[in-house]
Protein backbone atom coordinates (compact mmCIF):
# COMPACT_ATOMS: atom_id res chain seq x y z
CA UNK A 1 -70.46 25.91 -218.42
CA UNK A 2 -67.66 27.58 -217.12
CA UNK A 3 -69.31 30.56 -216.78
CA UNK A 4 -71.48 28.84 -214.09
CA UNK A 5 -69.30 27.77 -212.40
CA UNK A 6 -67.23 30.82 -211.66
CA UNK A 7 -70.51 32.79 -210.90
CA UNK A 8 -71.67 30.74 -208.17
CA UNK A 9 -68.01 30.92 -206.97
CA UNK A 10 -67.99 34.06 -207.06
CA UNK A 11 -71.31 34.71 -205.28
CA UNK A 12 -70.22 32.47 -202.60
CA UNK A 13 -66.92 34.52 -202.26
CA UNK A 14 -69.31 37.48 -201.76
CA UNK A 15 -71.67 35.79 -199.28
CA UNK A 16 -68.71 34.70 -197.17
CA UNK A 17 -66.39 37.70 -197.61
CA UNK A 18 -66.24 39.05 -194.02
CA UNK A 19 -67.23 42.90 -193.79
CA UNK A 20 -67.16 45.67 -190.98
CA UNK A 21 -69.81 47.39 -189.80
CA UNK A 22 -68.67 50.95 -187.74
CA UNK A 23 -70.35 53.34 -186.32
CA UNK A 24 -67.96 56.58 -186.10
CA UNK A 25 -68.81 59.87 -184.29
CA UNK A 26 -69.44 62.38 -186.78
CA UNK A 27 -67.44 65.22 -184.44
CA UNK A 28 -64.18 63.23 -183.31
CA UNK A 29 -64.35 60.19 -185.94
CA UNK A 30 -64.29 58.25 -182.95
CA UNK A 31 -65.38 54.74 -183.41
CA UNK A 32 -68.41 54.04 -181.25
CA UNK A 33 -69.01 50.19 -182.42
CA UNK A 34 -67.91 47.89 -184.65
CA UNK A 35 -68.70 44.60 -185.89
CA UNK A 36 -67.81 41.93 -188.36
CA UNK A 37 -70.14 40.44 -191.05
CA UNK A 38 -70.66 38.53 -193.62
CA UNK A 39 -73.50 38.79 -196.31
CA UNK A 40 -74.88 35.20 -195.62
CA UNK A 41 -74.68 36.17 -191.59
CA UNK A 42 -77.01 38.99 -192.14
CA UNK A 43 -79.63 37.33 -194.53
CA UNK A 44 -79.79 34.47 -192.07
CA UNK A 45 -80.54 36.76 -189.21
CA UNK A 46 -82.87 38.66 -191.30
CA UNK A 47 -84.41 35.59 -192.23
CA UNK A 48 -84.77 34.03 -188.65
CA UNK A 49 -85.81 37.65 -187.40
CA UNK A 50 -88.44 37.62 -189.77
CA UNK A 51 -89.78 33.87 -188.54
CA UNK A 52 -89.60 35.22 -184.94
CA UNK A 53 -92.26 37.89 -185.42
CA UNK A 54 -94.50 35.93 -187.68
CA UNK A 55 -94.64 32.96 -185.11
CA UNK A 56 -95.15 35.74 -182.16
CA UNK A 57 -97.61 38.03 -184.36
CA UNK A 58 -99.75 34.47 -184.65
CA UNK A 59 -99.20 33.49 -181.18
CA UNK A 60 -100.54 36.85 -179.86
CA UNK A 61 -103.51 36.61 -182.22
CA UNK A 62 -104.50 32.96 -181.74
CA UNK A 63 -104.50 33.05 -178.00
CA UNK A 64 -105.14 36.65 -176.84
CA UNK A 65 -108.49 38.20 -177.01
CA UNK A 66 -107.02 40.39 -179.80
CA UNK A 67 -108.34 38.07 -181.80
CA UNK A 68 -111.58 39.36 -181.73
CA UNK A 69 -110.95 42.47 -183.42
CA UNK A 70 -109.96 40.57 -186.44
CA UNK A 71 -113.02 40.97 -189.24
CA UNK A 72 -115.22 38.57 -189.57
CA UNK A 73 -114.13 36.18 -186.94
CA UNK A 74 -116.81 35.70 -184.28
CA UNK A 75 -116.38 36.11 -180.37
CA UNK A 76 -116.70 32.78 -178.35
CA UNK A 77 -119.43 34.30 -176.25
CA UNK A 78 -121.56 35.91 -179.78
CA UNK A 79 -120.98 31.71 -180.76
CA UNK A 80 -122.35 30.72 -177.36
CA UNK A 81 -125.35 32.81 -177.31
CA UNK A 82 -126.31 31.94 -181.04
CA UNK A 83 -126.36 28.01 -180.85
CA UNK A 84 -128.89 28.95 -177.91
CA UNK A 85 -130.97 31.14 -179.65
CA UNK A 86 -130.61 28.54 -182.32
CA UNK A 87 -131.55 25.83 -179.99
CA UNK A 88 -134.75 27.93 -177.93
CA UNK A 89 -135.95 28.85 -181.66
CA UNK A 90 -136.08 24.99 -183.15
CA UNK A 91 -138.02 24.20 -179.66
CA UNK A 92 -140.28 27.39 -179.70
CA UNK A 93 -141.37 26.43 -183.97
CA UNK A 94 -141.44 22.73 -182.54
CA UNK A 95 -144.28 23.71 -179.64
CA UNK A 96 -145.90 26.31 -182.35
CA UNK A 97 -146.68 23.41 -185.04
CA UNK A 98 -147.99 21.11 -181.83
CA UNK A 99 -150.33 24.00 -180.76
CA UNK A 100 -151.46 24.91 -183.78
CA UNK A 101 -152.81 21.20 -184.54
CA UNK A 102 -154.18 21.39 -181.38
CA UNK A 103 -156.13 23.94 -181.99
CA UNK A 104 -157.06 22.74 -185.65
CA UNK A 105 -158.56 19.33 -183.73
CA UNK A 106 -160.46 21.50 -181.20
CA UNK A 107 -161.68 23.86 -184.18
CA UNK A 108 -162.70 20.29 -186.15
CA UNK A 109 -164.50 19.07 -182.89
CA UNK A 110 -166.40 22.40 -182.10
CA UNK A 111 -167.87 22.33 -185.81
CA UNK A 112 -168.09 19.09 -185.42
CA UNK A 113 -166.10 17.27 -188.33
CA UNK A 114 -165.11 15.09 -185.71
CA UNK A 115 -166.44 13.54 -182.90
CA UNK A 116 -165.25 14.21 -179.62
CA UNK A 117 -165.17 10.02 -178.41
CA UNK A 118 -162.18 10.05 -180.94
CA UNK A 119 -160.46 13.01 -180.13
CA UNK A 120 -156.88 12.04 -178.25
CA UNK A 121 -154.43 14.62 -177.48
CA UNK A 122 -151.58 12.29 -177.77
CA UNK A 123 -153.01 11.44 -181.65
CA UNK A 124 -152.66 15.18 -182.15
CA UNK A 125 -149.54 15.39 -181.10
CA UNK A 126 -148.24 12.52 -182.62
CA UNK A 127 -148.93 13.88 -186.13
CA UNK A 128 -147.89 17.15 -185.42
CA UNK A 129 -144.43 15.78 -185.31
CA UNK A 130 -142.33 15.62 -188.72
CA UNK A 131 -141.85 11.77 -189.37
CA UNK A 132 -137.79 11.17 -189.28
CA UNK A 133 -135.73 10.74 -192.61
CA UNK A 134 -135.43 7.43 -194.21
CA UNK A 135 -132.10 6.16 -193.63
CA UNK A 136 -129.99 3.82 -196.20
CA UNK A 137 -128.92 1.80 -194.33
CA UNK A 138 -127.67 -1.10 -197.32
CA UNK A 139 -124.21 -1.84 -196.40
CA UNK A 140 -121.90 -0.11 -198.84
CA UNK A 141 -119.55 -2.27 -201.32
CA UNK A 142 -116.42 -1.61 -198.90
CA UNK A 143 -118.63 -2.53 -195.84
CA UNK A 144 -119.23 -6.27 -197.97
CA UNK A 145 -115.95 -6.85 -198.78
CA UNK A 146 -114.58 -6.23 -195.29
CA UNK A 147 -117.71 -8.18 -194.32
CA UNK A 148 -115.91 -10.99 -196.06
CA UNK A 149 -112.25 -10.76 -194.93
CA UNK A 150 -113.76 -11.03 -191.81
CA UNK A 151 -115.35 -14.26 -192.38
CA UNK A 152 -112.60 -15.94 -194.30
CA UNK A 153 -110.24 -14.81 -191.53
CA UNK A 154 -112.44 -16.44 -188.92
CA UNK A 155 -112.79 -19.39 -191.17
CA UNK A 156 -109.08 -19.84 -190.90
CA UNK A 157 -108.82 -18.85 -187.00
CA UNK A 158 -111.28 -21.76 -186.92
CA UNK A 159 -109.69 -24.30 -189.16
CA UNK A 160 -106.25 -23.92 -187.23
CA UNK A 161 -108.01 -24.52 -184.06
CA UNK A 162 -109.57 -27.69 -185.03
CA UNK A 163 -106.29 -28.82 -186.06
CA UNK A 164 -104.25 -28.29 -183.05
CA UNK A 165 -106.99 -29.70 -180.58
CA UNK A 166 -105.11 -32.44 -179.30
CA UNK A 167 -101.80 -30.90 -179.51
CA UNK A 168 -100.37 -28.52 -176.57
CA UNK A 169 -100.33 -25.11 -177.81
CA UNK A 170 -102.03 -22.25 -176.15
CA UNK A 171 -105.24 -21.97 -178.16
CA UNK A 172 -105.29 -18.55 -180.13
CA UNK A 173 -106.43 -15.63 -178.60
C-alpha cells in the first residue's frame, strides 16, 4: 500500500515539475527562445490540440462539398435525380400493366370472348390496379389500456363536476 501511494506521488511530482524548453543557436549558443513547462501542461495542450482538428476535420467534411469525395457517400444531386427516376419508373410500370389489360380486353372483344355491350374502359382499368394491403387495424393492448385511463379519468372529471354544481368554483377546464 505504501508503495501506491508514493508512486502516484511521485508521478504527480513529475507531471507538475516545471521544465525549460530552449532553443540555442548552434554557432553563438545564443538563446533564441525559451519557455517553461510542465509535463501535465503539454499533454493537455496536446490533448486539446488534438480535439481542435478532429472537430475542424468533421466540420470541413460535414458541410463542405468535400464531402462528396468520401466513398460511398452519395451526392445530394445523384439522391435527387434517383428518387425521380424512382418515381417516373413506378408511374411508367403503373401505365404499362393498365395498357396491357387494355389491350387483353380489346384482344378478348375482337375474338369475341366477350361482348362488346359489356366492355367498359373504366372496368379495365379498375382491375388493372393492385388492390391495397389489408391493414390491422385492432387496437393494440397499450392502445386498450390507455383507452381505459382515459375513460376512468373522464369518469372522475365528471363525477367532480356533478359534485360541485351548486357550489362557486370555476368549473374544470
Amino acid at each position: 500500500m505504501p508503495d501506491k501511494g508514493l508512486k502516484r506521488q511521485k508521478l504527480k511530482e513529475n507531471l507538475f515539475n516545471k521544465r525549460r524548453l530552449i532553443i540555442l543557436n548552434e554557432d553563438t549558443f545564443e538563446e533564441t527562445f525559451s519557455l517553461k513547462l510542465t509535463l501535465m501542461n503539454v499533454f493537455v495542450v496536446a490533448t486539446l490540440g488534438a480535439i481542435i482538428i478532429t472537430f475542424v476535420t468533421t466540420f470541413i467534411i460535414a458541410f463542405t462539398p468535400l464531402r462528396e469525395f468520401i466513398p460511398g457517400y452519395s451526392s445530394s444531386k445523384l439522391k435527387k435525380d434517383a428518387m425521380e427516376l424512382s418515381l417516373k419508373s413506378d408511374s411508367l410500370s403503373r401505365a404499362l400493366k393498365q395498357n396491357e389489360a387494355y389491350i387483353q380486353s380489346i384482344q378478348k372483344v375482337l375474338t369475341g370472348e366477350l361482348e362488346y355491350a359489356k366492355f367498359n374502359k373504366d372496368s379495365i382499368l379498375a382491375e388493372a390496379e393492385e388492390a391495397p394491403s389489408q391493414v390491422d387495424m385492432s387496437a393494440s393492448k397499450q392502445e386498450l389500456e390507455l383507452r381505459q385511463q382515459v375513460a376512468q379519468e373522464e369518469k372522475n372529471v365528471n363525477s367532480l363536476r356533478s359534485s360541485n354544481k351548486g357550489k362557486s368554483q370555476p368549473p374544470i377546464k
